[in-house]
N, C-alpha and C. Protein backbone atom coordinates (compact mmCIF):
# COMPACT_ATOMS: atom_id res chain seq x y z
N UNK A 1 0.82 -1.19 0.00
CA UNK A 1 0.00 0.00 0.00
C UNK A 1 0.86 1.26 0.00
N UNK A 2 1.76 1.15 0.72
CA UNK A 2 2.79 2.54 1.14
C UNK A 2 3.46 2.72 -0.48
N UNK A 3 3.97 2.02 -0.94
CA UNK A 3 4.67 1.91 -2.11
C UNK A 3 3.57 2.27 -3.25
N UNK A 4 2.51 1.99 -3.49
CA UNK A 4 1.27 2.49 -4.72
C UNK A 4 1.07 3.73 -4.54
N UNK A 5 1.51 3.99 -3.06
CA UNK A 5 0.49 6.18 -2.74
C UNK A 5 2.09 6.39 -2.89
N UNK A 6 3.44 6.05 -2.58
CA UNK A 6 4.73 6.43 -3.47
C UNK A 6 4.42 6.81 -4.76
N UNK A 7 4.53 5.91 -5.10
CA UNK A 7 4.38 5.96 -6.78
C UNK A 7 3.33 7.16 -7.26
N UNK A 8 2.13 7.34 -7.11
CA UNK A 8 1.44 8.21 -7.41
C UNK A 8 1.31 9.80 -6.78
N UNK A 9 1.80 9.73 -5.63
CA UNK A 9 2.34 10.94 -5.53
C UNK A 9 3.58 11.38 -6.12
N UNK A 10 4.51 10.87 -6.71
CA UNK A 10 5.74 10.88 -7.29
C UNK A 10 4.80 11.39 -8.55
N UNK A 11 3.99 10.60 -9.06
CA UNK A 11 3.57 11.01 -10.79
C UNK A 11 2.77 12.28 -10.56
N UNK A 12 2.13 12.15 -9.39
CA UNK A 12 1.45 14.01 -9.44
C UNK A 12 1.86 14.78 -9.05
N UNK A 13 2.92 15.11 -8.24
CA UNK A 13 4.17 15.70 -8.04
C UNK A 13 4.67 16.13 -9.34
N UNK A 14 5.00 15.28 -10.28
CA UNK A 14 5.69 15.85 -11.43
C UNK A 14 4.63 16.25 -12.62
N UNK A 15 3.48 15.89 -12.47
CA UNK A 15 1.86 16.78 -13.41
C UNK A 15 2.25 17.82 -12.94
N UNK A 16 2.04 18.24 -11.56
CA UNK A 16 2.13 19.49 -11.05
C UNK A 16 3.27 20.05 -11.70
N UNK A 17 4.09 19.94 -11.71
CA UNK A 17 5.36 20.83 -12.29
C UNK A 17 4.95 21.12 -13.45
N UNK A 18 4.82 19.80 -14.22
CA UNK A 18 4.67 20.11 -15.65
C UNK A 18 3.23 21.36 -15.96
N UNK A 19 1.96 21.27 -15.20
CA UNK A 19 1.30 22.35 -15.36
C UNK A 19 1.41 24.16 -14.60
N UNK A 20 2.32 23.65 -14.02
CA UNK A 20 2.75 24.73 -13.56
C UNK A 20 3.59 25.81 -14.35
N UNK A 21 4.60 24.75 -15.19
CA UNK A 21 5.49 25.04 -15.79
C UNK A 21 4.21 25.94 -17.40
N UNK A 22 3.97 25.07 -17.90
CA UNK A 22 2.47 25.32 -18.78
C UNK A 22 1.95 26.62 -18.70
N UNK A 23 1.17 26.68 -17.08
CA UNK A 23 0.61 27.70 -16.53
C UNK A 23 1.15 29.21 -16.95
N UNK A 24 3.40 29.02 -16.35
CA UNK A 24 3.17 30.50 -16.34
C UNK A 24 3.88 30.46 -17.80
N UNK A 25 4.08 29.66 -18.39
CA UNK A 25 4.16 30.39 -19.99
C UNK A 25 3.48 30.81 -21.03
N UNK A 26 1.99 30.24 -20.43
CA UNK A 26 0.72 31.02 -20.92
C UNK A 26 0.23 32.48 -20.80
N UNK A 27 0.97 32.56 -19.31
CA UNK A 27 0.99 33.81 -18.47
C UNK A 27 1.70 34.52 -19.16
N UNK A 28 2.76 34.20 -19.79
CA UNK A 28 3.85 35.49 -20.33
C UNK A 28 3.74 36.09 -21.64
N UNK A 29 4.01 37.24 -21.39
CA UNK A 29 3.85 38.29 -22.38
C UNK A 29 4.40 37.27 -23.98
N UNK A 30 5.76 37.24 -23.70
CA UNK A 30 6.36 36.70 -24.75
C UNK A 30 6.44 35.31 -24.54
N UNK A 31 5.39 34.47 -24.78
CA UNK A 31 5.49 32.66 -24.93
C UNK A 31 6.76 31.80 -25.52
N UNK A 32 6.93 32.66 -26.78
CA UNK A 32 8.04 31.68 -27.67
C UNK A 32 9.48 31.95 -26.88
N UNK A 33 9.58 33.66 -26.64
CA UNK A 33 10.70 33.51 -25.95
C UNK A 33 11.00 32.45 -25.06
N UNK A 34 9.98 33.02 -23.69
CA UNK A 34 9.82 32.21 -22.73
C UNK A 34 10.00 30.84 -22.56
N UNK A 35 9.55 30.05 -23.50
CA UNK A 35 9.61 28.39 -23.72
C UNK A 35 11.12 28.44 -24.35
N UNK A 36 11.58 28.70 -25.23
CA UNK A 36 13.18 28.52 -25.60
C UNK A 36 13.25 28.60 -24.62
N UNK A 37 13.48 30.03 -24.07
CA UNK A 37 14.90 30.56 -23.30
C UNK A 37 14.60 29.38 -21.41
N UNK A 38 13.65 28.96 -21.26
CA UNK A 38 13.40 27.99 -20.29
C UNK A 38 13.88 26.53 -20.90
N UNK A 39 13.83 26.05 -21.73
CA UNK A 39 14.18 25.00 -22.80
C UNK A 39 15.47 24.94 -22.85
N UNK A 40 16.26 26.22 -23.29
CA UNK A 40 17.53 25.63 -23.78
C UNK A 40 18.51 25.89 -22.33
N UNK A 41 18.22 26.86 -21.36
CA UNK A 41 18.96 26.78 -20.30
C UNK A 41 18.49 25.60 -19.28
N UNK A 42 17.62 24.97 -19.54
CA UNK A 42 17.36 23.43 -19.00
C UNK A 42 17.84 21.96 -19.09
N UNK A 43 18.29 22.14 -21.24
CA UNK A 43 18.76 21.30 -21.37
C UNK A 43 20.82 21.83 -21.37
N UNK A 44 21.00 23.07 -21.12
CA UNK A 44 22.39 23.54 -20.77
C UNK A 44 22.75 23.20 -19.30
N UNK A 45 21.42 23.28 -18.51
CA UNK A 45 21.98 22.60 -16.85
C UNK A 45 22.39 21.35 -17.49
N UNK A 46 21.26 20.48 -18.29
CA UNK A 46 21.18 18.55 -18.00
C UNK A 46 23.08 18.89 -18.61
N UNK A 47 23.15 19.35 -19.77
CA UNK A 47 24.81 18.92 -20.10
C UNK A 47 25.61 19.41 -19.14
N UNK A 48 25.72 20.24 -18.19
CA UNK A 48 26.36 20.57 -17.47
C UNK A 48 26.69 19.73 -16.17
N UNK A 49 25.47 18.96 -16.12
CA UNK A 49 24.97 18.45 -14.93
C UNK A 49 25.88 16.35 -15.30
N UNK A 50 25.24 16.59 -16.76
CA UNK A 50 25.86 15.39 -17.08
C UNK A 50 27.53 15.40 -17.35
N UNK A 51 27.86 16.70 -17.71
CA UNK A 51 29.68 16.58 -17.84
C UNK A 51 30.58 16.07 -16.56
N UNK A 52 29.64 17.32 -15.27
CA UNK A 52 30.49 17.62 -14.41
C UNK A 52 29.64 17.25 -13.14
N UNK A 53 28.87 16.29 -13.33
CA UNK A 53 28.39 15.75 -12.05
C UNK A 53 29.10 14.50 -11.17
N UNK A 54 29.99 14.24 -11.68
CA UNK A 54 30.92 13.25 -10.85
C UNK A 54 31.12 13.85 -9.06
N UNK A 55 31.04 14.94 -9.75
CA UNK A 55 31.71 16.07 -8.30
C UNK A 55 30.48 15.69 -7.34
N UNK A 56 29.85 15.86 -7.83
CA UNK A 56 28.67 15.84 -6.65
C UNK A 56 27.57 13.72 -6.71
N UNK A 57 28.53 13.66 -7.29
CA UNK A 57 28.24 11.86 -7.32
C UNK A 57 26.80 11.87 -8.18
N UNK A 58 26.53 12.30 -9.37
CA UNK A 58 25.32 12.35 -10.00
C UNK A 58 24.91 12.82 -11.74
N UNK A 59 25.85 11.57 -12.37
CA UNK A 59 25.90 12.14 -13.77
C UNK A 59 24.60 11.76 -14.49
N UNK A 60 23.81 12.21 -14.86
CA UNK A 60 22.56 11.58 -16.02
C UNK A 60 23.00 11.46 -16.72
N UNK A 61 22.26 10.06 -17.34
CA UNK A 61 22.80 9.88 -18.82
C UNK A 61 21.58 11.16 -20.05
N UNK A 62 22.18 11.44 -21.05
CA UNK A 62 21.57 12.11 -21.64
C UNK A 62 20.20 11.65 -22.53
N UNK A 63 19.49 10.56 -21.89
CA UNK A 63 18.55 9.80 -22.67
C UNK A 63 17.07 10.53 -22.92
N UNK A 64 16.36 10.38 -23.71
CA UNK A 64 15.19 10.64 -24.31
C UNK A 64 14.96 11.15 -22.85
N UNK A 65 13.91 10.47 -21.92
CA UNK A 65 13.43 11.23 -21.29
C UNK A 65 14.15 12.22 -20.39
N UNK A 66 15.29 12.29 -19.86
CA UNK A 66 16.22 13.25 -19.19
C UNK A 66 16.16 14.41 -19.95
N UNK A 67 16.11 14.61 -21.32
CA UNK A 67 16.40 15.48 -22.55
C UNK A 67 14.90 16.11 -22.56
N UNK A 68 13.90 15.15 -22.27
CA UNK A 68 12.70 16.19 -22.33
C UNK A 68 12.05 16.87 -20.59
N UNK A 69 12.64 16.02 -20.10
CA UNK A 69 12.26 16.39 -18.67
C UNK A 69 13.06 17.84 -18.33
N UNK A 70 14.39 18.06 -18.91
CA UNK A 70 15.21 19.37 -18.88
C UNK A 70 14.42 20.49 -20.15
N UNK A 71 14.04 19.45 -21.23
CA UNK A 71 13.40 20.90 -22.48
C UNK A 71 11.98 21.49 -22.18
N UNK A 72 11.08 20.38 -21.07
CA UNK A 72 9.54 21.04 -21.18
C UNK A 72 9.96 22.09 -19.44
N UNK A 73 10.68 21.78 -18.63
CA UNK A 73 10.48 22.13 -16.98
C UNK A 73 11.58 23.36 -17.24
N UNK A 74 12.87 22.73 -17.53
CA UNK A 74 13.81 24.02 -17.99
C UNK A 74 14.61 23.46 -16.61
N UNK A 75 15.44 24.38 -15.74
CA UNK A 75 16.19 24.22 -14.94
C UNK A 75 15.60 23.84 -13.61
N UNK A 76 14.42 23.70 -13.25
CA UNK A 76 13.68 23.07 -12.21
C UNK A 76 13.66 21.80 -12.43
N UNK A 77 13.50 21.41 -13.87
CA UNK A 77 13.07 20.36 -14.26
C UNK A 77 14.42 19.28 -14.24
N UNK A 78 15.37 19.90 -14.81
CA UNK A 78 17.39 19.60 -14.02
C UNK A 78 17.61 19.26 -12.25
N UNK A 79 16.58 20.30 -11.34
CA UNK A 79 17.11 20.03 -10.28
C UNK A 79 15.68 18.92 -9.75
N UNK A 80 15.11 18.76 -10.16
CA UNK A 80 14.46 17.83 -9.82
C UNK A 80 14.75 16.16 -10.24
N UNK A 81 15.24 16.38 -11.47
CA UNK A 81 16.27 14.72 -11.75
C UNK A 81 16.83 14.47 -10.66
N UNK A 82 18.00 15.35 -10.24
CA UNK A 82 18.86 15.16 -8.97
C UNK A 82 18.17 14.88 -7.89
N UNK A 83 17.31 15.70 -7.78
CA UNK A 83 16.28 15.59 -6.25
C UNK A 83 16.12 14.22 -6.06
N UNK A 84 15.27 13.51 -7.04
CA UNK A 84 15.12 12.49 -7.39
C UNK A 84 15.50 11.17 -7.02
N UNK A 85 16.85 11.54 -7.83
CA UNK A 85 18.18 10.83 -7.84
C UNK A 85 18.19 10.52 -6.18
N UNK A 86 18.45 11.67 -5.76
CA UNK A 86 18.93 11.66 -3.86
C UNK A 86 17.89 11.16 -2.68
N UNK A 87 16.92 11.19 -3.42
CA UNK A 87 15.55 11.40 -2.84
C UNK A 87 15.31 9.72 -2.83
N UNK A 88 15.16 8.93 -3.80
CA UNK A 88 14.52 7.82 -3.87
C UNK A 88 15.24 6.66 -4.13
């Protein structure tokens, strides 16, 4: 039982981000900016995170979902891999 309400709070935990994330780029004046410039400094943490994470014991591999979890969240979406990572 403990392990099924894990699991599903883990997956709505991360809905939430993802509509949150949604939310305020709907909110913003400039959308397209906004989504790049959250996009590409998200997936610039994941490479950063994946070069030079030895240091902190935590390299991602750069796979499909790591790559979209950093392009839709942006740099929340980077420190939440790690969280993750440490967390579970």
């Amino acid at each position: 039982m403990t392990e099924f309400l894990t699991n599903h709070l883990y997956e709505l935990f991360w809905a939430l981000m993802i509509l949150c994330m949604l939310w305020l780029l709907m909110h913003h004046r400039k959308r397209i900016r906004a989504m790049l410039l959250g996009s590409v400094t998200g997936l610039a943490s994941l490479l950063l995170l994946h070069m030079f994470g030895d240091a902190i014991g935590y390299a991602p591999t750069l796979s499909a979902a790591n790559l979209a979890v950093s392009g839709i969240l942006g740099i929340p979406g980077t420190l939440l891999l790690a969280a993750a990572h440490y967390f579970t």
